[in-house]
C-alpha atoms as a PDB file:
ATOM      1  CA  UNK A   1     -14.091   3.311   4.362  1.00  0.00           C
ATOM      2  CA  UNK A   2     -10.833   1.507   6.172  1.00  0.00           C
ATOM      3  CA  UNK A   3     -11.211   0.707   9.834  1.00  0.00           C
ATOM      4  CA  UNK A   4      -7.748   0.156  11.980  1.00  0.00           C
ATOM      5  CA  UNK A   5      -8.652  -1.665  14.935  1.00  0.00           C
ATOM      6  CA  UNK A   6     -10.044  -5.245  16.257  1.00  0.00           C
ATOM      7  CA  UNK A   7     -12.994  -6.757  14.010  1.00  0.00           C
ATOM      8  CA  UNK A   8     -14.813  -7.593  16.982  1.00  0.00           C
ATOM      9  CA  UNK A   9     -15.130  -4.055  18.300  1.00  0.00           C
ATOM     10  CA  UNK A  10     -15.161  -2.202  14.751  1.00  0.00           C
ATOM     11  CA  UNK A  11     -17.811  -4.611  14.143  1.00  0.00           C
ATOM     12  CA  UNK A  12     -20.153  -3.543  17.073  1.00  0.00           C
ATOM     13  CA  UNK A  13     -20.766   0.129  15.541  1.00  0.00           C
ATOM     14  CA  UNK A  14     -22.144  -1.821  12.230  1.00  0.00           C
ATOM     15  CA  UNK A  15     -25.549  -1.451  11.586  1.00  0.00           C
ATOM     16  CA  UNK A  16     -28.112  -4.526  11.871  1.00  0.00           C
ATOM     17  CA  UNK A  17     -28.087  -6.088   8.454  1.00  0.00           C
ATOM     18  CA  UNK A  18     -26.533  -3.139   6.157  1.00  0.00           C
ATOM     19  CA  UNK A  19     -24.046  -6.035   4.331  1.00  0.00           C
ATOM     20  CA  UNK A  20     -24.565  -7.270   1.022  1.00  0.00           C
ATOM     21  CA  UNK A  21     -21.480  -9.568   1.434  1.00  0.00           C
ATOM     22  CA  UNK A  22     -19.173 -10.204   3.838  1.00  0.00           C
ATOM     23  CA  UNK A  23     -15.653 -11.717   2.774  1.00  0.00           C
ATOM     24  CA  UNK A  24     -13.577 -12.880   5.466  1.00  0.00           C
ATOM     25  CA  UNK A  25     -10.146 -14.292   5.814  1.00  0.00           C
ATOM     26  CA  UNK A  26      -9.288 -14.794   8.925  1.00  0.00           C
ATOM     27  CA  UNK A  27      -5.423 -15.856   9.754  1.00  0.00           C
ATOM     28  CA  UNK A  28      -5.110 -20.048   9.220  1.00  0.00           C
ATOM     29  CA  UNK A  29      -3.700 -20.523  12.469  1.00  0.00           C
ATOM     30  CA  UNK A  30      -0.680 -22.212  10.780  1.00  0.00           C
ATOM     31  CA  UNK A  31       1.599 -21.873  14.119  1.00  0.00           C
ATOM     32  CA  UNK A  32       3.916 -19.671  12.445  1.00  0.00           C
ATOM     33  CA  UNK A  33       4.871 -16.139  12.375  1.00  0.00           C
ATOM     34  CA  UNK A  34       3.262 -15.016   7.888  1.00  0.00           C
ATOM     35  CA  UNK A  35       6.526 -12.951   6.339  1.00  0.00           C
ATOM     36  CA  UNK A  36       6.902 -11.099   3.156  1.00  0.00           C
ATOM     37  CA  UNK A  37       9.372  -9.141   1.888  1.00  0.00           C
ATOM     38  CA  UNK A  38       9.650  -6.274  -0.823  1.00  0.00           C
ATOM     39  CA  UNK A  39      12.014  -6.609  -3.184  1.00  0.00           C
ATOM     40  CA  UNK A  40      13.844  -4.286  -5.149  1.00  0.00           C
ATOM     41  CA  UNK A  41      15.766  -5.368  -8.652  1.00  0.00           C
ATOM     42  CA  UNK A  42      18.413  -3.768 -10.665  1.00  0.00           C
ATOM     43  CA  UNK A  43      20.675  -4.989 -13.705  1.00  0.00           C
ATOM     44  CA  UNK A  44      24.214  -6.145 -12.109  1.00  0.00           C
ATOM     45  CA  UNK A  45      27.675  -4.813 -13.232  1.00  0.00           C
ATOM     46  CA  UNK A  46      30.970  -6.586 -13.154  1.00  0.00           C
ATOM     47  CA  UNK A  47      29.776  -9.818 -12.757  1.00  0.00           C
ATOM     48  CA  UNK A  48      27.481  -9.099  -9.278  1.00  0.00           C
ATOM     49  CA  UNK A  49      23.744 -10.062  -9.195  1.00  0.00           C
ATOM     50  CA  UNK A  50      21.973 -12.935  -7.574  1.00  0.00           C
ATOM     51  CA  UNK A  51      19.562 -13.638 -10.178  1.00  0.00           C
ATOM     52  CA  UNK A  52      19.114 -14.915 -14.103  1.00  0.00           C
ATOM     53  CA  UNK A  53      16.721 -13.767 -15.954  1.00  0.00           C
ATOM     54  CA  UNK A  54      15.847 -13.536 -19.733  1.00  0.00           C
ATOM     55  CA  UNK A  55      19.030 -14.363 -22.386  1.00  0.00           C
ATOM     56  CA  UNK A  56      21.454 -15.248 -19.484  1.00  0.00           C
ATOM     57  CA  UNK A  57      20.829 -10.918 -18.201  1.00  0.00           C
ATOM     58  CA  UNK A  58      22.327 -10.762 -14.311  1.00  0.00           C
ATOM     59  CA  UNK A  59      20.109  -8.728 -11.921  1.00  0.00           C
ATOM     60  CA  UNK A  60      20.957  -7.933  -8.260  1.00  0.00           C
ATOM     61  CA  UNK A  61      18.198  -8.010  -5.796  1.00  0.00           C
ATOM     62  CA  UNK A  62      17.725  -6.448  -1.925  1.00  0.00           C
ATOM     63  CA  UNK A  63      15.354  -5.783   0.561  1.00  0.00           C
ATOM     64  CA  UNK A  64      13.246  -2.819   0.330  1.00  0.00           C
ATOM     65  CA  UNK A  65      11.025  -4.114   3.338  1.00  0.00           C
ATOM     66  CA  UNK A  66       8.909  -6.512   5.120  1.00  0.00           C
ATOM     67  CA  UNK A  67       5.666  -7.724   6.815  1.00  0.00           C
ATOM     68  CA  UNK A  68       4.832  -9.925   9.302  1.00  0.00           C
ATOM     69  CA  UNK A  69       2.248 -11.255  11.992  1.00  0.00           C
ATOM     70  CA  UNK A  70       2.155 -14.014  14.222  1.00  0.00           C
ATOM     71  CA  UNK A  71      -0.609 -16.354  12.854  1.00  0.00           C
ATOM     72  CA  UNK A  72      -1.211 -18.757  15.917  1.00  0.00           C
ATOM     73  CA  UNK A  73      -4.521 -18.980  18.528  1.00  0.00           C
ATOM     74  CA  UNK A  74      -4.077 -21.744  21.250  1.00  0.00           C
ATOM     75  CA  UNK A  75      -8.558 -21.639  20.714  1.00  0.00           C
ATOM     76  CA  UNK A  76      -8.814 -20.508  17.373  1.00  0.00           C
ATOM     77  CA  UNK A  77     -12.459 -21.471  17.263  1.00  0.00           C
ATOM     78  CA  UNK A  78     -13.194 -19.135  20.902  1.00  0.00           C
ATOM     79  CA  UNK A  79     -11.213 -16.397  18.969  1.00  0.00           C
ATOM     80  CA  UNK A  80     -13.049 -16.706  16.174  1.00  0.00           C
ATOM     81  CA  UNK A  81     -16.827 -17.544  17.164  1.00  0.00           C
ATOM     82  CA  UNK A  82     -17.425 -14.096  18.521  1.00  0.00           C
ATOM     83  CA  UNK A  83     -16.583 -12.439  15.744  1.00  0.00           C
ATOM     84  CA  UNK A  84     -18.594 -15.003  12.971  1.00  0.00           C
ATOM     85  CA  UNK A  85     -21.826 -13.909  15.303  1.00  0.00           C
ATOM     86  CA  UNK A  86     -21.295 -10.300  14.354  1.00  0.00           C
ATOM     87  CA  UNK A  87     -20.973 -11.059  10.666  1.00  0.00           C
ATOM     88  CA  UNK A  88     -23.889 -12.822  10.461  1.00  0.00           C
ATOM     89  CA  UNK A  89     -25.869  -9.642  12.485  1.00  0.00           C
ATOM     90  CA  UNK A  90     -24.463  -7.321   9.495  1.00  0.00           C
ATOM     91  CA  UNK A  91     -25.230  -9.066   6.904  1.00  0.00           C
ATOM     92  CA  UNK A  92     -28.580  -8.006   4.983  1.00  0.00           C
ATOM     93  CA  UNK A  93     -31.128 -11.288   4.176  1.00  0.00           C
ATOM     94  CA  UNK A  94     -30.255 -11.139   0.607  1.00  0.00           C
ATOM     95  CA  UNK A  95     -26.300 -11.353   1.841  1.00  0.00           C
ATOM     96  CA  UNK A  96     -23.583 -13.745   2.035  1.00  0.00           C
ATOM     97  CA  UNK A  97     -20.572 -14.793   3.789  1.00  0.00           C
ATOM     98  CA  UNK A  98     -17.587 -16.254   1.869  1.00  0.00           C
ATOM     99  CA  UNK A  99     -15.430 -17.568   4.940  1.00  0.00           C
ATOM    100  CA  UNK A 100     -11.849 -18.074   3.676  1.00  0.00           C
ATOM    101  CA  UNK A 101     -10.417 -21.297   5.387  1.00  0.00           C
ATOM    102  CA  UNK A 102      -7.471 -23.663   4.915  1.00  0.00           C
ATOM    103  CA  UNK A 103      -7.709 -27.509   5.470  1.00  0.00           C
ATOM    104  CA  UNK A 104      -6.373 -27.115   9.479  1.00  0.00           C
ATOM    105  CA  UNK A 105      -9.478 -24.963  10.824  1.00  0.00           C
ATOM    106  CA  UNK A 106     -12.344 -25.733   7.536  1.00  0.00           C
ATOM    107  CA  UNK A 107     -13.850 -28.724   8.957  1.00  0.00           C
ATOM    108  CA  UNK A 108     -14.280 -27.605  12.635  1.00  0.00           C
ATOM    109  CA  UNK A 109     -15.746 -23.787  11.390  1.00  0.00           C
ATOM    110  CA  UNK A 110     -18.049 -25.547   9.653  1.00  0.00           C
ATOM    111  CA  UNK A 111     -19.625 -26.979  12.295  1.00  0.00           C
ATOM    112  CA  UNK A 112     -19.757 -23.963  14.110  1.00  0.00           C
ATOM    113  CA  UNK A 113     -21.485 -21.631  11.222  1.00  0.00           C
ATOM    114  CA  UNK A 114     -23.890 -24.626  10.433  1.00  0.00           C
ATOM    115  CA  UNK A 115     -24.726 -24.002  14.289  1.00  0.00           C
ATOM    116  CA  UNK A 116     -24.481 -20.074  14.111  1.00  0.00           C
ATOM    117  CA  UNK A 117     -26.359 -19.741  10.772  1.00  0.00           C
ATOM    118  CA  UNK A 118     -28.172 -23.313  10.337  1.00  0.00           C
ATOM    119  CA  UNK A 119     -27.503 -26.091   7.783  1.00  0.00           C
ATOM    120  CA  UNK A 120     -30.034 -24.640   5.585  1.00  0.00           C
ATOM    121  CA  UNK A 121     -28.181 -21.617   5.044  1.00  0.00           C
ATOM    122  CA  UNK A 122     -24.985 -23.744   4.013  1.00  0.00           C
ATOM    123  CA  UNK A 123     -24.519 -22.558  -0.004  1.00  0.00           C
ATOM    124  CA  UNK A 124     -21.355 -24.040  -0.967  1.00  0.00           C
ATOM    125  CA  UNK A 125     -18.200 -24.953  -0.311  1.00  0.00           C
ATOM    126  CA  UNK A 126     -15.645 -23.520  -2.634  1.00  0.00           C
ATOM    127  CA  UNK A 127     -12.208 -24.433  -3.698  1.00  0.00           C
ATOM    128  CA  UNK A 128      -9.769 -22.376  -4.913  1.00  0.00           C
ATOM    129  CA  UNK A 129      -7.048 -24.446  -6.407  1.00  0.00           C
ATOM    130  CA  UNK A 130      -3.461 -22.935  -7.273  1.00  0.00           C
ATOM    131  CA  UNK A 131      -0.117 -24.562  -8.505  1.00  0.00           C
ATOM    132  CA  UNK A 132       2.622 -22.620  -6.416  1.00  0.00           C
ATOM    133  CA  UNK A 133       3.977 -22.969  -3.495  1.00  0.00           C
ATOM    134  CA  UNK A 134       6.805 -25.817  -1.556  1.00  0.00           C
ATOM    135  CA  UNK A 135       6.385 -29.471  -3.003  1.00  0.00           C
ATOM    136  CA  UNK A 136       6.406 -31.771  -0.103  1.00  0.00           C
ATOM    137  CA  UNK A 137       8.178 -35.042  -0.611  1.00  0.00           C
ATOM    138  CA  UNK A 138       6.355 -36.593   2.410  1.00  0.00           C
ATOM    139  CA  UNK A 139       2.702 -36.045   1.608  1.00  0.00           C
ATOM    140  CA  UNK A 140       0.121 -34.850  -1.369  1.00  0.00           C
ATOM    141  CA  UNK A 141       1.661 -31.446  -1.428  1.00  0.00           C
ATOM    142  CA  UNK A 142      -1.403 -28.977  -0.143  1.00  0.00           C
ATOM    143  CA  UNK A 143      -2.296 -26.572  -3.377  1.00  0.00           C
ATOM    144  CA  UNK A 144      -6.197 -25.730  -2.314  1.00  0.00           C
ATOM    145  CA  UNK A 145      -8.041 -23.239   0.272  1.00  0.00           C
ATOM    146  CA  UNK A 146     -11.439 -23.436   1.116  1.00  0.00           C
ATOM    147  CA  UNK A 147     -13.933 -21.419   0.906  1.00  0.00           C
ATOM    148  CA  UNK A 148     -17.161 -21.775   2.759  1.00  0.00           C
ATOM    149  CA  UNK A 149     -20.474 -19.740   1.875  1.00  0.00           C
ATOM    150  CA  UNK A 150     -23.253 -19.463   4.063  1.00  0.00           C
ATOM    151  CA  UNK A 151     -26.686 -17.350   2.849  1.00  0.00           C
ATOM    152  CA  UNK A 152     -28.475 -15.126   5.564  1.00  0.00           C
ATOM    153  CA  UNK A 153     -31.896 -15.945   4.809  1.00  0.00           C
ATOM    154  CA  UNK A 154     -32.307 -19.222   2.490  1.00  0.00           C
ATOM    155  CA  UNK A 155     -35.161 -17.748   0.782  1.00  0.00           C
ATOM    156  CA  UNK A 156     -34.532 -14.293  -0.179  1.00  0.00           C
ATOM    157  CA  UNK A 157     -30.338 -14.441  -0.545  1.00  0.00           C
ATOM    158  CA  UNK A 158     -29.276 -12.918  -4.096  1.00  0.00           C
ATOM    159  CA  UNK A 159     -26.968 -14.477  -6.637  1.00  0.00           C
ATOM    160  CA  UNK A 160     -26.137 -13.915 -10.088  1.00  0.00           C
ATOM    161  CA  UNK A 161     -24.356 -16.229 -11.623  1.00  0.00           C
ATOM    162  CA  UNK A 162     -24.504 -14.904 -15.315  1.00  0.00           C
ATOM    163  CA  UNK A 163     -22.544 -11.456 -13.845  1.00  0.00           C
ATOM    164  CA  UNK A 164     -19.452 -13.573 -13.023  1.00  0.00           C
ATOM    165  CA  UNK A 165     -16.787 -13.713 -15.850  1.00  0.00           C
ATOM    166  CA  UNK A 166     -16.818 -16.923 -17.604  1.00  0.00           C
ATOM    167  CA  UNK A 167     -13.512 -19.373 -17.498  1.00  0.00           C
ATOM    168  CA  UNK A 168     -11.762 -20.880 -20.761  1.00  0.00           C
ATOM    169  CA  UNK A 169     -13.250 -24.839 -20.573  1.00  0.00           C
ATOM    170  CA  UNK A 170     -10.345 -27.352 -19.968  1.00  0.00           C
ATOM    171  CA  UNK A 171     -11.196 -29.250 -22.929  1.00  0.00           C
ATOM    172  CA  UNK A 172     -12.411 -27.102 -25.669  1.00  0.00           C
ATOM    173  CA  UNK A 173     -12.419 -29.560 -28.253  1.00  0.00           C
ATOM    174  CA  UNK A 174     -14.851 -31.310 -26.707  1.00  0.00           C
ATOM    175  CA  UNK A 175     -17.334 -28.088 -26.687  1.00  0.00           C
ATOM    176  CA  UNK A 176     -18.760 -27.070 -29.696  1.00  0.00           C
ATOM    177  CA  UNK A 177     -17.047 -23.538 -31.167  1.00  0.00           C
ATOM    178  CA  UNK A 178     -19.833 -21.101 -30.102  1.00  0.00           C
ATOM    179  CA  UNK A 179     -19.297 -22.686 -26.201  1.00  0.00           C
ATOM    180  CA  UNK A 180     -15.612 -22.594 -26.219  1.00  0.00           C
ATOM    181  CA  UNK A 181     -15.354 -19.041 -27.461  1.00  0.00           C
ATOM    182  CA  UNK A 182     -18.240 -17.661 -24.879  1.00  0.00           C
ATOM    183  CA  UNK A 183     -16.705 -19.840 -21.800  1.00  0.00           C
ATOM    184  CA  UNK A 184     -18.154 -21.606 -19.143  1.00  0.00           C
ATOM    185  CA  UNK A 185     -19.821 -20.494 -16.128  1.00  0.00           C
ATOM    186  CA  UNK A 186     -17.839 -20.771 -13.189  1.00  0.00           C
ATOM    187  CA  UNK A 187     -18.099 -24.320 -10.870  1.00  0.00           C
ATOM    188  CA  UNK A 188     -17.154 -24.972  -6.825  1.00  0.00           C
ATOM    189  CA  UNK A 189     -13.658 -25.253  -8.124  1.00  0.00           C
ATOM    190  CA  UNK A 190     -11.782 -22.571  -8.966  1.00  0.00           C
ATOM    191  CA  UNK A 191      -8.566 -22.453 -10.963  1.00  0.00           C
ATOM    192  CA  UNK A 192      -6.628 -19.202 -10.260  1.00  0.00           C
ATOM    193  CA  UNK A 193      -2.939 -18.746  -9.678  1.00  0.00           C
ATOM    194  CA  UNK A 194      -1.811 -16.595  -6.628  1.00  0.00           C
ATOM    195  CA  UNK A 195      -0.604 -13.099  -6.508  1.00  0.00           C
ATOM    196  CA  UNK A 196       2.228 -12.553  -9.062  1.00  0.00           C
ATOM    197  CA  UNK A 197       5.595 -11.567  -7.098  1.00  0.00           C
ATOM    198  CA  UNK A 198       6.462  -9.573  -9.933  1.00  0.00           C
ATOM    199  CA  UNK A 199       2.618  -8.591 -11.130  1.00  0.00           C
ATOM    200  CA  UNK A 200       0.905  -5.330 -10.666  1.00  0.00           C
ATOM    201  CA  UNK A 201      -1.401  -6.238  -7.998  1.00  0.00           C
ATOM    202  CA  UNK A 202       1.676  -7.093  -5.383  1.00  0.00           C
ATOM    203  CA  UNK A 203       1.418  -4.889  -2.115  1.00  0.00           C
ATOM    204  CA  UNK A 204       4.038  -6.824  -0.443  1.00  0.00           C
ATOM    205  CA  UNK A 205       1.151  -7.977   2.202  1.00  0.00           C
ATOM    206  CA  UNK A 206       1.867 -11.204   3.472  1.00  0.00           C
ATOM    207  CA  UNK A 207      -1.256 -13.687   2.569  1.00  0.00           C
ATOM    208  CA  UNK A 208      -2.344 -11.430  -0.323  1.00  0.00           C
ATOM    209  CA  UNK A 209      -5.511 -12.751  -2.417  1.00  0.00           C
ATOM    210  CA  UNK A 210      -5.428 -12.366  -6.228  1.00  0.00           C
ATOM    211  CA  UNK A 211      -8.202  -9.806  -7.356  1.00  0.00           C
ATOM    212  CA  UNK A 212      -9.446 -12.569  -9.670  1.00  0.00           C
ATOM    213  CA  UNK A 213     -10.444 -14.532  -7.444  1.00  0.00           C
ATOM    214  CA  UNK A 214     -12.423 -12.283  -5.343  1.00  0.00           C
ATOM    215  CA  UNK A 215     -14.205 -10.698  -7.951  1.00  0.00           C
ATOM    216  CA  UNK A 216     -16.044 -13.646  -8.696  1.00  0.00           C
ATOM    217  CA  UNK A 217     -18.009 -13.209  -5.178  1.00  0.00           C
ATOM    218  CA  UNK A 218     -18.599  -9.919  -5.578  1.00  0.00           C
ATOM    219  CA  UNK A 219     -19.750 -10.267  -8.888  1.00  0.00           C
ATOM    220  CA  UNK A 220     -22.217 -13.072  -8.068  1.00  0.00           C
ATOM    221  CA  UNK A 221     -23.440 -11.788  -4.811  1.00  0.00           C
ATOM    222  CA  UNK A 222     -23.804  -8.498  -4.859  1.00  0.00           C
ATOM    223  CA  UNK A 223     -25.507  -5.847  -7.259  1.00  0.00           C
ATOM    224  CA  UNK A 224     -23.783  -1.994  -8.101  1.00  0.00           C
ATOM    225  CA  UNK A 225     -23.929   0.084  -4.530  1.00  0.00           C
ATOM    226  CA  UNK A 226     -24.007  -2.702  -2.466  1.00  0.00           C
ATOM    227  CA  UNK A 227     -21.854  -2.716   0.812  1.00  0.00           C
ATOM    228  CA  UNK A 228     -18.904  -5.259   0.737  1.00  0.00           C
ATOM    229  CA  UNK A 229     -17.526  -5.627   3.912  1.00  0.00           C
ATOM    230  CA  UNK A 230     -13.810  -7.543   5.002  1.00  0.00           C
ATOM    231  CA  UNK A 231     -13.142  -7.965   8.373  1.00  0.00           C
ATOM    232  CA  UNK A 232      -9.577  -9.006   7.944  1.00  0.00           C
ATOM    233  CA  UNK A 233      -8.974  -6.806   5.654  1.00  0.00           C
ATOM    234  CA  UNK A 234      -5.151  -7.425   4.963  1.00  0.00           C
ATOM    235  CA  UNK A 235      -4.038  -5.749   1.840  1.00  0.00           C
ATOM    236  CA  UNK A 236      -7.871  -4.499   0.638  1.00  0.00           C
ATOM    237  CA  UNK A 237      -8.167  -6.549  -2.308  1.00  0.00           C
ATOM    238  CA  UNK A 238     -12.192  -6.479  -1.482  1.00  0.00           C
ATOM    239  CA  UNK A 239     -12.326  -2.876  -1.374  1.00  0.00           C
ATOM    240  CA  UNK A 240     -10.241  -2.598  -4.810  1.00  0.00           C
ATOM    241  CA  UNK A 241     -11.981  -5.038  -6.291  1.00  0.00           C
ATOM    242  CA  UNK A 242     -15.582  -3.130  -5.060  1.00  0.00           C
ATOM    243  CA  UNK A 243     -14.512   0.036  -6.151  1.00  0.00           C
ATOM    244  CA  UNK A 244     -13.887  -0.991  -9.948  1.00  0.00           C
ATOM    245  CA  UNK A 245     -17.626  -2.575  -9.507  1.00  0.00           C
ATOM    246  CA  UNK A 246     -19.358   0.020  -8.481  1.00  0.00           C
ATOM    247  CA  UNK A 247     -19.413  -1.406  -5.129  1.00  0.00           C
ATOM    248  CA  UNK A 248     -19.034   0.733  -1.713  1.00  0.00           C
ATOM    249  CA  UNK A 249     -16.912  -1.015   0.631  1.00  0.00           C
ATOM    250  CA  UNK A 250     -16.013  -1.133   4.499  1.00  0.00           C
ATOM    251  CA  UNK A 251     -12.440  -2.661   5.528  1.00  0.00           C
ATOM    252  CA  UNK A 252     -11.536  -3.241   8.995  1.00  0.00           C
ATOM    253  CA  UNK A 253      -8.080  -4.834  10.436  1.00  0.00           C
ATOM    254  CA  UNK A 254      -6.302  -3.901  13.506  1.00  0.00           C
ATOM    255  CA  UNK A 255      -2.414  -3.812  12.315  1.00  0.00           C
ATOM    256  CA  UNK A 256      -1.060  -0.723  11.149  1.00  0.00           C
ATOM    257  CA  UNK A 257       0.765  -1.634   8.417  1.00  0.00           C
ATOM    258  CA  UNK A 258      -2.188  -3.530   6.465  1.00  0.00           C
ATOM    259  CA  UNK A 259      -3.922   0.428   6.897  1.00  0.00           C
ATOM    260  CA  UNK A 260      -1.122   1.846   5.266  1.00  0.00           C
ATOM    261  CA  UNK A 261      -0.866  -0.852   2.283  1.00  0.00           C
ATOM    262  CA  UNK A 262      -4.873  -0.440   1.954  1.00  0.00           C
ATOM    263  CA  UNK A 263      -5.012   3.415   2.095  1.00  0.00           C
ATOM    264  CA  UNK A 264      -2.121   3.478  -0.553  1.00  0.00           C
ATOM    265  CA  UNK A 265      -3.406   1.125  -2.518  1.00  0.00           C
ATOM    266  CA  UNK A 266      -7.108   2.452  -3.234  1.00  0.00           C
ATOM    267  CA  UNK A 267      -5.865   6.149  -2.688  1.00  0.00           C
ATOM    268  CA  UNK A 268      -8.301   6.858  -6.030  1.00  0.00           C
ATOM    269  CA  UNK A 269     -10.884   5.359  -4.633  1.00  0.00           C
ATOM    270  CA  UNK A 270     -14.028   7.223  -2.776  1.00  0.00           C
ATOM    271  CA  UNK A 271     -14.119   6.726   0.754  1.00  0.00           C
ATOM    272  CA  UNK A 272      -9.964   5.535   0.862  1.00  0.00           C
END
């Protein structure tokens, strides 16, 4: 099911701990106005075309469209409080929340779930690493997100750590065959590149998460049937990623456009 509308309200009509996981990510309260735009590509004639590709080829590019919200709260933590104490109500006690942060707001929301949920229920804190994006001069150039995972109930939450697809190891040689052609199990750290802009997954959504990535949560944390539920809901990477799972899902946002990428994008799927 897709939701258009405010998370907060959408989240009231949710029934008392019906989640198996809840994946959240909530703007970053960067200060600045999130833009993407659609491209669309052609070969070039007579010498035209703004781009090089493969053996020297010329291809002309414009703009097919593009997306945008204003990602700024002047008390991101007020704006965002409410709306953490209605994900914890709807998640089951074997669920989890995977709370998708950036290094401006991770440290304060912290504190705040480990108030809302208590430090016991504190699971992990997960980094997803990448290698794209603007290479500041001035500073370490930031290439992680974080990703913080609180547990409902510390005794009875479920994860599966043998369901999640296993990652080449870094050093192979080092491994004996048998290890390095099974894999590893996955760590805190993930290694994962972003979105392709050229790759099948692209919507166009601005702030798009990579499928891969995702999965990993999904598989761990939930079992076939379970309810996944995104608040923020964006492009619906959760739900596609549920529905190739076996996985019902429930995704909520309140801007028009991100219902129109979602119900496009998992047209085949049941409850789209």
């Amino acid at each position: 099911m897709i939701l258009e509308g405010d998370c907060l309200d959408l989240l009231r009509g949710v029934e008392d701990a019906s989640v198996g996981l809840v994946y959240a990510d909530p703007p970053f309260n960067t200060g600045r106005t999130q833009r993407r735009r659609t491209l669309s590509t052609r070969a070039a004639t007579d010498g035209e075309g703004d781009r090089t590709g493969f053996g020297g080829r010329r291809y002309a590019t414009e703009t097919v469209g593009t997306s945008a919200y204003a990602d700024a709260f002047d008390d991101y933590l007020g704006w965002l409080a409410p709306r953490l104490a209605e994900l914890r109500r709807v998640l089951s006690p074997e669920g989890t929340l995977y709370l998708h942060l950036d290094y401006r707001e991770a440290h304060y929301v912290k504190v705040a779930l480990d108030t809302l949920f208590g430090r016991e229920c504190f699971l992990n804190e997960l980094i997803w690493a990448y290698d794209y994006g603007a290479k500041s001069r001035r500073r370490w150039p930031a290439k992680h997100d974080t990703i913080l995972v609180y547990v409902r109930d510390p005794e009875r939450y479920f994860f599966d750590g043998e369901a999640v697809d296993r990652e080449p190891y870094m050093a192979p040689g080092l491994v004996s065959a048998e290890k390095a052609a099974r894999g590893k199990r996955g760590t805190d750290v993930i290694w994962h590149t972003i979105v392709s802009p050229t790759g099948r997954e692209k919507t166009g959504y601005p702030t798009q998460k990579p499928e891969g990535l995702i999965r990993r949560f999904v598989q761990a944390s939930t079992r076939p049937g379970d309810l996944c539920l995104d608040p923020f809901a964006g492009s619906g990477t959760l739900g596609a990623v549920a529905a190739k799972l076996g996985r019902r899902y429930l995704l909520m946002d309140e801007s028009p456009e991100a219902v129109r990428v979602m119900r496009a994008r998992l047209a085949s799927a049941d409850g789209a």
